[in-house]
Protein backbone atom coordinates (compact mmCIF):
# COMPACT_ATOMS: atom_id res chain seq x y z
CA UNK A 1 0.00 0.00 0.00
CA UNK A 2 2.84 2.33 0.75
CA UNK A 3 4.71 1.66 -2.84
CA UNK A 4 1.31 2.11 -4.39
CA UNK A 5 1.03 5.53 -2.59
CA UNK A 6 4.08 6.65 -3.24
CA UNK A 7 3.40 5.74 -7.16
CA UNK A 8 0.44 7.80 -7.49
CA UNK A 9 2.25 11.00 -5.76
CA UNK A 10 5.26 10.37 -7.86
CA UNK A 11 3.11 10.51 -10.98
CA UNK A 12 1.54 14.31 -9.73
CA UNK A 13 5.05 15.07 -9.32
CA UNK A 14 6.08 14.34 -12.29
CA UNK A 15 3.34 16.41 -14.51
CA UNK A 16 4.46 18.99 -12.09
CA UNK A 17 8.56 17.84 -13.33
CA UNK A 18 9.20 17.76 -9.73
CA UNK A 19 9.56 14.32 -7.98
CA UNK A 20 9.91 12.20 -4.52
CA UNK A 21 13.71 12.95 -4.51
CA UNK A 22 13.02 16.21 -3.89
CA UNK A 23 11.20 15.97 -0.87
CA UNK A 24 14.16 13.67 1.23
CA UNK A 25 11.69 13.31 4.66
CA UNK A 26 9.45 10.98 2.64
CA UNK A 27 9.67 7.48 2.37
CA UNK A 28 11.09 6.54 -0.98
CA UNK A 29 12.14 2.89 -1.92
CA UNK A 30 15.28 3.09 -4.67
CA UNK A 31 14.44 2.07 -8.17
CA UNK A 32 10.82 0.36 -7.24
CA UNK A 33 8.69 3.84 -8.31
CA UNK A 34 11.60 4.56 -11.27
CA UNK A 35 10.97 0.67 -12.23
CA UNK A 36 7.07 0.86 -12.67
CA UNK A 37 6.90 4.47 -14.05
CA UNK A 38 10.55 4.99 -15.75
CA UNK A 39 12.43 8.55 -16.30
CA UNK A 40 9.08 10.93 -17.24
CA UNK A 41 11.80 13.24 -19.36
CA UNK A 42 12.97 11.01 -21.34
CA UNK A 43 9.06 9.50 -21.95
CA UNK A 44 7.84 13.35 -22.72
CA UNK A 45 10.77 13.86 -25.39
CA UNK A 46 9.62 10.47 -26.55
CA UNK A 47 6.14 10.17 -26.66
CA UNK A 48 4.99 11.36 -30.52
CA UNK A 49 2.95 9.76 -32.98
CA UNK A 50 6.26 8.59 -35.15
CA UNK A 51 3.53 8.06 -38.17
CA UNK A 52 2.30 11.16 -38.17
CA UNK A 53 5.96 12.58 -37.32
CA UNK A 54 7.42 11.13 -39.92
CA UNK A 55 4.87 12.77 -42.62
CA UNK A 56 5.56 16.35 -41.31
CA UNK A 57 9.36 15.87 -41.63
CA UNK A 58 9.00 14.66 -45.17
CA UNK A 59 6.72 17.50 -45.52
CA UNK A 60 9.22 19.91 -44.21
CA UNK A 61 12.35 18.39 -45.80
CA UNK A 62 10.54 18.37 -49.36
CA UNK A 63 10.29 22.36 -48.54
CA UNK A 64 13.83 23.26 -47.68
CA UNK A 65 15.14 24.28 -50.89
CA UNK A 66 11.73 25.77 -52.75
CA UNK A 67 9.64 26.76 -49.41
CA UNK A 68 6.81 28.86 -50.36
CA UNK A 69 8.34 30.02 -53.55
CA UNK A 70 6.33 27.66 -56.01
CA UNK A 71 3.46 30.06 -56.42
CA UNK A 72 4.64 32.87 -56.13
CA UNK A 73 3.83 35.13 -58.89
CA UNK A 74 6.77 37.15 -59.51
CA UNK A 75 9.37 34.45 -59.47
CA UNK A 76 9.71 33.13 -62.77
CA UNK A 77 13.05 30.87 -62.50
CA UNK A 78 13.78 29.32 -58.79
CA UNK A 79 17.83 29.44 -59.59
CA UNK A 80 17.90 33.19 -59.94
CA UNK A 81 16.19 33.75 -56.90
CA UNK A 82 17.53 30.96 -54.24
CA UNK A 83 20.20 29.18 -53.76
CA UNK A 84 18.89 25.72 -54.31
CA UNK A 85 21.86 23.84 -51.83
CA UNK A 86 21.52 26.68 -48.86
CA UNK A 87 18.86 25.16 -46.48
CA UNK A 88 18.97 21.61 -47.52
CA UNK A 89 23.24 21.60 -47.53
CA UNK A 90 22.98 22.75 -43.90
CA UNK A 91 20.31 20.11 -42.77
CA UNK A 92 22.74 17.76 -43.99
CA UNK A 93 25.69 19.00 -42.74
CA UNK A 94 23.85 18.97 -39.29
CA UNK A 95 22.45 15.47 -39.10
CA UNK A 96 25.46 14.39 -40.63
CA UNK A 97 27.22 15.30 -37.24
CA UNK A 98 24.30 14.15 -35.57
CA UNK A 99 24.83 10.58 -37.35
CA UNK A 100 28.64 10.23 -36.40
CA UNK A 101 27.82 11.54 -33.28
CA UNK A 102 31.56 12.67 -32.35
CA UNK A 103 30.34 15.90 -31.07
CA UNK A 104 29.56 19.44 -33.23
CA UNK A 105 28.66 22.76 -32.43
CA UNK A 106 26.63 25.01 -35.01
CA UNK A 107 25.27 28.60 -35.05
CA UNK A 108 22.86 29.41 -37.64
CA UNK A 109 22.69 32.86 -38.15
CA UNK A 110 19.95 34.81 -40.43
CA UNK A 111 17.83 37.44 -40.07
CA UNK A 112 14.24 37.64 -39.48
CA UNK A 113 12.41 35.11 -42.20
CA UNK A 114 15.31 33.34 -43.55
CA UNK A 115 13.91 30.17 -42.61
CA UNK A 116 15.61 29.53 -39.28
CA UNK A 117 12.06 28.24 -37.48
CA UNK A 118 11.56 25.80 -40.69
CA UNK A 119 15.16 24.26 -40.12
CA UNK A 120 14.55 23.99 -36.11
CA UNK A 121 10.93 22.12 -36.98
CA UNK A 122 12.86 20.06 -39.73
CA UNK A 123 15.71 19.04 -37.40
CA UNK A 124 13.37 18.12 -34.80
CA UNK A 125 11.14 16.18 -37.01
CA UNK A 126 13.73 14.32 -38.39
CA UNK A 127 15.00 12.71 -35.25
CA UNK A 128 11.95 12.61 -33.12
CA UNK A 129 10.52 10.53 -36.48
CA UNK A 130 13.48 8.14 -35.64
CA UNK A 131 12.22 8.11 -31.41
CA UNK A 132 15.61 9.80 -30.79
CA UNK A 133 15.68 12.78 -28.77
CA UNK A 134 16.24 16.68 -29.86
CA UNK A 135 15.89 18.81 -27.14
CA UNK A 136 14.49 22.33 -28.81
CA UNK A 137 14.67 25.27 -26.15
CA UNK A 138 15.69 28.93 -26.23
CA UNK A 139 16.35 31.89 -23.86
CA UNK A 140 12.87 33.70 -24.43
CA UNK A 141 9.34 32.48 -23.27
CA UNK A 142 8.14 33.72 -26.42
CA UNK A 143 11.09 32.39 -28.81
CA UNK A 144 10.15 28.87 -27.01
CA UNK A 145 6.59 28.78 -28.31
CA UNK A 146 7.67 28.58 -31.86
CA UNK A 147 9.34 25.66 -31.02
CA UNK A 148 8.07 22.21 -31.47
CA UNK A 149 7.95 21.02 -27.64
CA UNK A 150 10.34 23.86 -27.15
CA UNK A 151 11.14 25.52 -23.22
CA UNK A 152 13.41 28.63 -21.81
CA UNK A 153 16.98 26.85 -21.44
CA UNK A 154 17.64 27.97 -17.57
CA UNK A 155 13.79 25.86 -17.27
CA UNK A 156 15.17 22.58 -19.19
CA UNK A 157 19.16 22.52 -18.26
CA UNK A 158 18.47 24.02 -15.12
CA UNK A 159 20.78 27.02 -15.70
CA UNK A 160 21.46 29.21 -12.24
CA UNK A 161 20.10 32.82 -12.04
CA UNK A 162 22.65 34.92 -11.88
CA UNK A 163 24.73 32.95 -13.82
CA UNK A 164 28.77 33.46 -13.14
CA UNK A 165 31.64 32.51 -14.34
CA UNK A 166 32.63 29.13 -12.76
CA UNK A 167 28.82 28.03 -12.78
CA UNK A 168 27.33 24.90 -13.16
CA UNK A 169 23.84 23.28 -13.86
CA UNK A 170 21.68 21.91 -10.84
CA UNK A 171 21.99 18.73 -12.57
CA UNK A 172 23.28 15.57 -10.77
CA UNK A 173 25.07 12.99 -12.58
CA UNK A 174 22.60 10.22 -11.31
CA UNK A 175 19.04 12.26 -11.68
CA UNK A 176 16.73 11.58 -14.47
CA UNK A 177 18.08 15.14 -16.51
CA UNK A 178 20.96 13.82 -16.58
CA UNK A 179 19.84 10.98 -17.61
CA UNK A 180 17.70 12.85 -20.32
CA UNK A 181 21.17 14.29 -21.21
CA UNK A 182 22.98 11.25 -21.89
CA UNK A 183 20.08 9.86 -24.31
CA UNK A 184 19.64 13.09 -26.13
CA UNK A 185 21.18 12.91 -29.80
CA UNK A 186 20.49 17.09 -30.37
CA UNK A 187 20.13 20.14 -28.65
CA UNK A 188 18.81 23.34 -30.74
CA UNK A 189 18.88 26.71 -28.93
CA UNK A 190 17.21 29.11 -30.58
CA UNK A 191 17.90 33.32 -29.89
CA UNK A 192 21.31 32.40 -28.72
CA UNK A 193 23.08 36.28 -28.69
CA UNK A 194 20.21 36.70 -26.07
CA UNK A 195 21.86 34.89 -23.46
CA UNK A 196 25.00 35.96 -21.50
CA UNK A 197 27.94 33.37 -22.63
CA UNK A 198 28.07 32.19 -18.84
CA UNK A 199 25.18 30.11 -19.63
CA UNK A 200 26.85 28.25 -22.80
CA UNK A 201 29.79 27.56 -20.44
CA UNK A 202 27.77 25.94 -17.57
CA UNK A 203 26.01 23.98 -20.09
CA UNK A 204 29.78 23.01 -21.33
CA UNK A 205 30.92 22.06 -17.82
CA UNK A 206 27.51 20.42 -16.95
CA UNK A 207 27.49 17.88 -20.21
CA UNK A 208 30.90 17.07 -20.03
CA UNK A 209 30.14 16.24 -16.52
CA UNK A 210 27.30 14.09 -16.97
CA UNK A 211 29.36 12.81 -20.21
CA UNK A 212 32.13 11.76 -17.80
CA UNK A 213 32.20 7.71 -18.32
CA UNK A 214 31.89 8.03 -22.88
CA UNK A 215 35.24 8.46 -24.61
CA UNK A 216 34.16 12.21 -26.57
CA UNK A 217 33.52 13.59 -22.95
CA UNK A 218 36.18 16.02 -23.43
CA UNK A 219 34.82 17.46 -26.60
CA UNK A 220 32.99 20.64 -26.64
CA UNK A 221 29.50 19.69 -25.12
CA UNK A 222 30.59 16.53 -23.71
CA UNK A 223 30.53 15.29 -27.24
CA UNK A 224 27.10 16.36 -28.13
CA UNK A 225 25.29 17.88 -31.23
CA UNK A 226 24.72 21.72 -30.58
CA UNK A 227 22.92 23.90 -32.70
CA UNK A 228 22.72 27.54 -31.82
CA UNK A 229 20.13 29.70 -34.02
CA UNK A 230 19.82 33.57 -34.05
CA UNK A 231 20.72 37.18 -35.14
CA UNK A 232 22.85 39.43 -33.66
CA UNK A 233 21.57 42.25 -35.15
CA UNK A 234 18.35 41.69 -33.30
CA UNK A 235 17.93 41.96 -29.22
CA UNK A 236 21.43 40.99 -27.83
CA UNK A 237 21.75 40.07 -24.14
CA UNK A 238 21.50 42.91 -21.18
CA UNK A 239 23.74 43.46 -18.88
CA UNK A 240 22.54 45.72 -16.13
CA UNK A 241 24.38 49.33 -16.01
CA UNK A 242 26.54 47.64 -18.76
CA UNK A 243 28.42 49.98 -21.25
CA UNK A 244 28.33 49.01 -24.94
CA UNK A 245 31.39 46.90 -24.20
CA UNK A 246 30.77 45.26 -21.39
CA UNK A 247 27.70 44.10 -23.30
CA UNK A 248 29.56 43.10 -26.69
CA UNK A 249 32.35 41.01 -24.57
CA UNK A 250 29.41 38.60 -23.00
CA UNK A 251 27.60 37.54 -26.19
CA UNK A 252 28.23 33.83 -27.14
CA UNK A 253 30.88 34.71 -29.67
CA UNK A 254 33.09 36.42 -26.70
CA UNK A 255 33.26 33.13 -25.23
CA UNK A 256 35.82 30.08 -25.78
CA UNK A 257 33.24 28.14 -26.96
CA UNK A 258 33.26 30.28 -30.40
CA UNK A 259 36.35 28.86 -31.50
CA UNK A 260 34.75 25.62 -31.84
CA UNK A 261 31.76 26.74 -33.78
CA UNK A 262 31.14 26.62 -36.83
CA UNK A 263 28.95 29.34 -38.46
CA UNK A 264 26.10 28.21 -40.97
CA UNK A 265 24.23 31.84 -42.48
CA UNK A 266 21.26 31.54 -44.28
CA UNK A 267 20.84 35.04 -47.12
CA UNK A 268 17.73 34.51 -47.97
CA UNK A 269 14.33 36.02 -47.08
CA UNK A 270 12.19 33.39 -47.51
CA UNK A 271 9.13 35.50 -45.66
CA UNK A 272 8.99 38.04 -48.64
CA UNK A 273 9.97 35.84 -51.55
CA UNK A 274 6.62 33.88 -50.67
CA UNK A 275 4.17 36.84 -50.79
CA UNK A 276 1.66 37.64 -48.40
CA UNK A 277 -0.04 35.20 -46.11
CA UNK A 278 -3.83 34.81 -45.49
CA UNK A 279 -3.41 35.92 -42.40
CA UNK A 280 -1.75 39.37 -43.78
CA UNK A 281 -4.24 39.94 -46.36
CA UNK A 282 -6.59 39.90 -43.42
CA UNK A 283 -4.79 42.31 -41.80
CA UNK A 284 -4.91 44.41 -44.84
């Protein structure tokens, strides 16, 4: 009756993605309630319908190259207007790291409607068709949102507010995000040049961490798949009473991790070439 019990609170817990460990005064019997219900995280990133997953990515992966442009009146021939390897080159530059897994680190810069939302929703689809796990987050509420399954990065990696130099994730080599960690085969994090480069490097020290016991734990990322989206001519990071400089010298590409990145830019404006939506002509 008590295992039972503790089940059923474990499993409000978990919707909540808190759980028994948490709470250390309550009785909790090692590996009984982790045996009947398994890691939730690693359930959540893996519970999709893999049919109907595996029709959007084909969906979205048929649309790299020509997305939207097909009818669009004023484009007559495709090759003078787009470059016909740009999108689909990167996707396979990507999830050819991804494949190999020996560790990569990407940042795919473009400005607003170059298609950077279509290549996080193609990524994703493409491994989540495959029941791997892509972990999709980014440093705004409202960035997150556009992501498929998407959350804020301090929310899923646990990131410390304020964030410092030497910091490190809450994340304990034996709970179930590190465990998440381990499993996951890609991490996209979108609006990068919003965050302060202290957060990259406690995600660095955390995954290498958790990484500790595979051979490519000493690569960037503990050996993982990174893929950092955004536009630094947009809304950089804020540094409180910061001068211009102090502001410039904590965006991502101030940090160490830069030198290991390797910079993917999309040119084209995919949002214009494609004409008005429905939802703009209503708004005209």
């Amino acid at each position: 009756m008590q295992n039972l019990t503790l089940i059923e609170i474990e499993k409000l817990l978990q919707e909540n993605k808190r759980t028994l460990k948490d709470f250390k005064p309550i009785p909790y019997r090692d590996g009984y309630v982790l045996q009947q219900l398994g890691n939730r995280l690693i359930y959540d990133e893996r519970n999709y319908d893999i049919a109907k997953t595996k029709t959007e990515f084909t969906n979205l992966f048929s649309g790299l190259t020509v997305m939207l442009l097909k009818n669009h009146p004023f484009v007559k021939d495709l090759s003078d207007h787009l470059n016909p390897d740009e999108q689909r080159a990167m996707y396979q530059k990507i999830m050819g790291a991804v494949d190999s897994q020996n560790g990569a680190v990407f940042f795919l810069h473009g400005y607003g409607g170059t298609g950077k939302t279509y290549m996080w929703r193609t990524l994703a689809a493409a491994l989540r068709s495959k029941h791997d796990i892509c972990l999709t987050v980014a440093t705004s509420g409202i960035a997150s949102l556009l992501l498929p399954g998407g959350r804020t990065a301090h929310s899923k990696f646990k990131i410390p507010v304020p964030t410092l130099d030497n910091s490190t994730c809450k994340i304990e080599y034996n709970d179930d995000v590190g465990d998440l960690l381990r499993q996951t085969k890609q991490i996209i994090w979108d609006e990068a040049p919003m965050a302060h480069k202290h957060t990259f490097e406690a995600l660095d020290r955390t995954l290498r961490d958790v990484m500790s016991t595979y051979s490519n734990s000493k690569e960037m990322f503990g050996g993982k798949v990174v893929v950092f989206g955004g536009d630094f001519r947009q809304i950089l990071l804020v540094v409180p009473r910061g001068s211009r400089s102090d502001i410039v010298h904590s965006a991502i590409n101030a940090s160490y991790i830069w030198n290991s990145v390797q910079v993917l830019t999309l040119t084209k404006n995919m949002r214009l070439q494609s004409g008005p939506t429905e939802n703009d002509k209503n708004e005209i």
